[in-house]
N, C-alpha and C. Protein backbone atom coordinates (compact mmCIF):
# COMPACT_ATOMS: atom_id res chain seq x y z
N UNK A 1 82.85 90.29 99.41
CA UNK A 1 81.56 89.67 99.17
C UNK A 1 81.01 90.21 97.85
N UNK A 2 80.41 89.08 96.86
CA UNK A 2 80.28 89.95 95.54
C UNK A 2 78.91 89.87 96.01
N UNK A 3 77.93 90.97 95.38
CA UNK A 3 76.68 90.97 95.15
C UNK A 3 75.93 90.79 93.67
N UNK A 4 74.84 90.18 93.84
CA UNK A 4 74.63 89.95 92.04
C UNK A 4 75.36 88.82 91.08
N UNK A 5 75.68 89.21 90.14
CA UNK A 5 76.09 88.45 88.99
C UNK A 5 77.55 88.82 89.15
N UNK A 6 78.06 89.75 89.76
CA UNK A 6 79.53 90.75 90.37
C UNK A 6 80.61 89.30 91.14
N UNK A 7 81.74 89.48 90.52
CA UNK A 7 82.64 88.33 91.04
C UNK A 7 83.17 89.19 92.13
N UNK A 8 83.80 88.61 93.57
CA UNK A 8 84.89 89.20 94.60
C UNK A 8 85.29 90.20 94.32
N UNK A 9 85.31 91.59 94.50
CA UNK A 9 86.59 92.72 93.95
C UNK A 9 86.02 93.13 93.07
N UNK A 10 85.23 93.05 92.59
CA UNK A 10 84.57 93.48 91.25
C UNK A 10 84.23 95.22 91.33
N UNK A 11 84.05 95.48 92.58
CA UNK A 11 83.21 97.02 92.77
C UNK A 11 84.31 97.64 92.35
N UNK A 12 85.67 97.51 93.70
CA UNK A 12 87.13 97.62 93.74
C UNK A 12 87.34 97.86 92.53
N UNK A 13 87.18 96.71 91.67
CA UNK A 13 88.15 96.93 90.01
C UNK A 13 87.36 98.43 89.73
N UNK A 14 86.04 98.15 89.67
CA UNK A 14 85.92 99.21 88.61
C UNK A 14 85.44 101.09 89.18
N UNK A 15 85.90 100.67 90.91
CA UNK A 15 86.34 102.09 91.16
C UNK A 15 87.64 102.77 91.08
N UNK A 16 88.58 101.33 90.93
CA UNK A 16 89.88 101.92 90.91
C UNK A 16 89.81 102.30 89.36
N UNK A 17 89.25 101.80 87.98
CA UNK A 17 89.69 101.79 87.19
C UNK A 17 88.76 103.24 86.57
N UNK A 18 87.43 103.50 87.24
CA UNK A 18 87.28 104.99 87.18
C UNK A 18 88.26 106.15 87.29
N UNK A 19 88.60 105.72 88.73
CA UNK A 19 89.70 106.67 89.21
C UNK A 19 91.29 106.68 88.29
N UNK A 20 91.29 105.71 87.77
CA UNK A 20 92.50 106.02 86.82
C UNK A 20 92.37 106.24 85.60
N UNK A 21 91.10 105.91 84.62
CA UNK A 21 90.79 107.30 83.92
C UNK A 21 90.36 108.53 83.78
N UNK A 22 89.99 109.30 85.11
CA UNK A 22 89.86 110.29 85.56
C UNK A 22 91.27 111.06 85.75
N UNK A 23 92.49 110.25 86.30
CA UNK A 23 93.51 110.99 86.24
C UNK A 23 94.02 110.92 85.37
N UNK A 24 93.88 109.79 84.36
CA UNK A 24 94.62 109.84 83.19
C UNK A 24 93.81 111.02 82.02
N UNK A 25 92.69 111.49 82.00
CA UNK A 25 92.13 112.28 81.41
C UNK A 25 92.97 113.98 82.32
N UNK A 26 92.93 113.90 83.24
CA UNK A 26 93.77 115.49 83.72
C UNK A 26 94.66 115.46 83.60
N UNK A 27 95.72 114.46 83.44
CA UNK A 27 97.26 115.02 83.42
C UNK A 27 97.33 114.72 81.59
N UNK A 28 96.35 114.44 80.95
CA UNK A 28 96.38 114.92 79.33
C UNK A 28 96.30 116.39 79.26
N UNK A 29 95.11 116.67 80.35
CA UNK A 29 94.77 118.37 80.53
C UNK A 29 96.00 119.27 81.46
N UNK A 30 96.51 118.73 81.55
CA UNK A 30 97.82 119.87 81.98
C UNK A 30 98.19 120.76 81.72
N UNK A 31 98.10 120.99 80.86
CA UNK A 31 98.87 122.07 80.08
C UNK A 31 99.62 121.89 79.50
N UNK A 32 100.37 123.04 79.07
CA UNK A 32 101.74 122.74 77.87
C UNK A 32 103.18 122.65 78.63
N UNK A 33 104.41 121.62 78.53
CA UNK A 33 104.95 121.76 79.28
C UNK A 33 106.49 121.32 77.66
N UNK A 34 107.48 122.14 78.51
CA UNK A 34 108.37 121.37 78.08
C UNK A 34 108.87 122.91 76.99
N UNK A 35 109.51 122.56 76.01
CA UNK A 35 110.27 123.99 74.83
C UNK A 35 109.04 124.66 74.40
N UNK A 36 109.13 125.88 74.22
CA UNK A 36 107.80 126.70 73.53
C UNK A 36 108.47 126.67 72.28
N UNK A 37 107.18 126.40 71.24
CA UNK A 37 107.38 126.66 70.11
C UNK A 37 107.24 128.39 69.68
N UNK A 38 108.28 128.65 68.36
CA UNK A 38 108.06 130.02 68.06
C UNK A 38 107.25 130.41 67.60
N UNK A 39 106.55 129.14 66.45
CA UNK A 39 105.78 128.89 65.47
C UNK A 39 104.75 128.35 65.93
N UNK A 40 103.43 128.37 65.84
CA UNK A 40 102.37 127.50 66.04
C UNK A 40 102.83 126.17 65.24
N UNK A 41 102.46 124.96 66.01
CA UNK A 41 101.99 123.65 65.59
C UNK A 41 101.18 123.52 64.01
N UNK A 42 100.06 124.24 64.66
CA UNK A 42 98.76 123.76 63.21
C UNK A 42 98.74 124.64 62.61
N UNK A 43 98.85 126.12 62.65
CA UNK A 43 98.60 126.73 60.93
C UNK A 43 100.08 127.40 60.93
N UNK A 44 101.09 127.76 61.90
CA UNK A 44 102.66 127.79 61.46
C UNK A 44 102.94 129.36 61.70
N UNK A 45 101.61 130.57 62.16
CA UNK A 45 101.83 131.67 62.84
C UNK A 45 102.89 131.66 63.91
N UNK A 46 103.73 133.05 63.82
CA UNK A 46 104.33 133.16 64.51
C UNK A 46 103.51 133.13 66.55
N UNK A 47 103.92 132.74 66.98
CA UNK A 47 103.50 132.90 68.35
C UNK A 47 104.43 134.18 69.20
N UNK A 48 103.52 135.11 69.94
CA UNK A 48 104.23 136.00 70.59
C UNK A 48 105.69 136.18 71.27
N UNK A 49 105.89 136.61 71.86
CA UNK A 49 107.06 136.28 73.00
C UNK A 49 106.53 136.36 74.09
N UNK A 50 105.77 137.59 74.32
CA UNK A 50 104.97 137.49 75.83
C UNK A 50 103.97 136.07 76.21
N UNK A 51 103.65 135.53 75.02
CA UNK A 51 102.46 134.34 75.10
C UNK A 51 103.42 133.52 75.64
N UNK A 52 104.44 133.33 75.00
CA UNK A 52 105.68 131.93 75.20
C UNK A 52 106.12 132.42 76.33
N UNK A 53 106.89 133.90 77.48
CA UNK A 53 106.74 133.64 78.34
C UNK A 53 106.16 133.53 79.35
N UNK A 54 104.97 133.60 79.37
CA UNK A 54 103.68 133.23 80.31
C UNK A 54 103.24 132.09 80.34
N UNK A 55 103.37 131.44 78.84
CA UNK A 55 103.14 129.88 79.14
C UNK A 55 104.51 128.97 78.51
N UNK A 56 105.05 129.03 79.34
CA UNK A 56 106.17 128.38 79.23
C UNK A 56 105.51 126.77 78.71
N UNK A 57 106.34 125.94 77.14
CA UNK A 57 105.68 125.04 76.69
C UNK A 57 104.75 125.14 75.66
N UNK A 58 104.59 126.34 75.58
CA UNK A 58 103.26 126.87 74.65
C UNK A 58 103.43 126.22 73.22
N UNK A 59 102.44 125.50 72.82
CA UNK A 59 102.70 125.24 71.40
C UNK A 59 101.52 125.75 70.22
N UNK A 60 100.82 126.13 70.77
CA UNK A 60 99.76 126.99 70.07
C UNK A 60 99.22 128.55 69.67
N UNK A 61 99.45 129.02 68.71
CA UNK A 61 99.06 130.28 68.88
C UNK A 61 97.41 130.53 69.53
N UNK A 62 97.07 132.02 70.04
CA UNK A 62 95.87 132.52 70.62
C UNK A 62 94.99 131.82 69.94
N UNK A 63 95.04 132.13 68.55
CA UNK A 63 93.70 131.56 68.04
C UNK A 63 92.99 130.41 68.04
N UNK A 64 94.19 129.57 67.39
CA UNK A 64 94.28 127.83 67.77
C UNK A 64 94.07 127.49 68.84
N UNK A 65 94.16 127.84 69.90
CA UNK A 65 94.17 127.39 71.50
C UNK A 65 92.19 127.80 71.50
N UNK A 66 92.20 128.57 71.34
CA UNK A 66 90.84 129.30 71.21
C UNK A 66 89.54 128.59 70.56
N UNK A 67 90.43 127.80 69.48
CA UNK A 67 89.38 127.14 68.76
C UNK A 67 89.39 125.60 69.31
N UNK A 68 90.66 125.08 69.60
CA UNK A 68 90.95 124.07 70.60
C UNK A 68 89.89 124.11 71.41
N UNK A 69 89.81 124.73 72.56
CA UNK A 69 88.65 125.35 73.45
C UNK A 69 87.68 125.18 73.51
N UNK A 70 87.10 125.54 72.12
CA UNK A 70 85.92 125.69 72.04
C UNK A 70 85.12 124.61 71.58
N UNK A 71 85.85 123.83 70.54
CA UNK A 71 85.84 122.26 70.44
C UNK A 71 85.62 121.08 71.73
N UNK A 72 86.09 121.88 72.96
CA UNK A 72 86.84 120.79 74.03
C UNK A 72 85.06 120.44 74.71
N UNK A 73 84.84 119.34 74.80
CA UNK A 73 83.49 118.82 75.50
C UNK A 73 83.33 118.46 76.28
N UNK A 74 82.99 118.62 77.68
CA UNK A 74 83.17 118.24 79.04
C UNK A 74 81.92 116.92 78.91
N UNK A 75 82.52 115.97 79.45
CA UNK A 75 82.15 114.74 79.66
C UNK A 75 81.18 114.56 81.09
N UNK A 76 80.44 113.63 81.13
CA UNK A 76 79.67 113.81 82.38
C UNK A 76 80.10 112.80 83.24
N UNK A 77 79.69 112.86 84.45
CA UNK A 77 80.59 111.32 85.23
C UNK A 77 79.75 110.71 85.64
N UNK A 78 79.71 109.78 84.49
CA UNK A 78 78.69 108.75 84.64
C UNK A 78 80.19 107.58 84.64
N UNK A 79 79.32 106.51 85.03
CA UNK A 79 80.56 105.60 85.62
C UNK A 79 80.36 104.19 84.28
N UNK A 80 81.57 104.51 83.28
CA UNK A 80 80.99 103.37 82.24
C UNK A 80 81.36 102.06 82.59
N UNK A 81 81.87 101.72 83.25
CA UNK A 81 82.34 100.46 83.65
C UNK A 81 81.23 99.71 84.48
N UNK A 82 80.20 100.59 84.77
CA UNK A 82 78.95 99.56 85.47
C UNK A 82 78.82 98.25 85.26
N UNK A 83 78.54 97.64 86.75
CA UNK A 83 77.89 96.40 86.52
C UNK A 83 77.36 95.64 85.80
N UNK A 84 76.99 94.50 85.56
CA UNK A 84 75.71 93.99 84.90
C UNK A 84 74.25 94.25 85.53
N UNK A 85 74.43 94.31 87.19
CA UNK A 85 73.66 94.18 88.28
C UNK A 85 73.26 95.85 88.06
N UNK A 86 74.09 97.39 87.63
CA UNK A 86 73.25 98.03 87.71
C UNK A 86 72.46 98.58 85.98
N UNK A 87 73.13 97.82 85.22
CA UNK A 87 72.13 97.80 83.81
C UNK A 87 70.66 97.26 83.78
N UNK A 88 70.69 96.61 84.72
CA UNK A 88 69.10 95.82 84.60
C UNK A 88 68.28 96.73 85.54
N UNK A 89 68.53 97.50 86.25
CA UNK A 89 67.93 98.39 87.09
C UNK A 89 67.15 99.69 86.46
């Protein structure tokens, strides 16, 4: 049953399609997976050995990861795919 200006399925679409950029945003956040680099990626420092084996995948040295970090902006969960029906509200 749609409500509003909302076609059949309409809620459906856009809870499923929340929910799959929500997971598609965490498995970006995973972590590092796969060969550790020796070298950092972005400025080309050597990376530890103890760092590489603790994080197996590691492609960033301490610092870079650090500044990565600190850059990183947690998003709020607001739901952008809203209605038309709850914009006018």
């Amino acid at each position: 049953m749609a409500g509003g200006w909302a076609r059949d399925g309409a809620v459906n679409e856009q809870i499923e399609a929340s929910i799959a950029d929500e997971l598609a945003r965490l498995k970006a956040r995973r972590g590092p997976q796969g060969e550790s680099l020796t070298h950092c990626a972005e400025c080309g420092e050597p990376i530890p050995e103890a760092r590489r084996a603790a994080l197996p995948g590691v492609k960033l040295c301490i610092d870079c990861q650090q500044e990565r970090d600190r850059a990183f902006q947690a998003r709020g969960g607001i739901n952008r795919r809203g209605s038309k029906d709850s914009q006018l509200k």
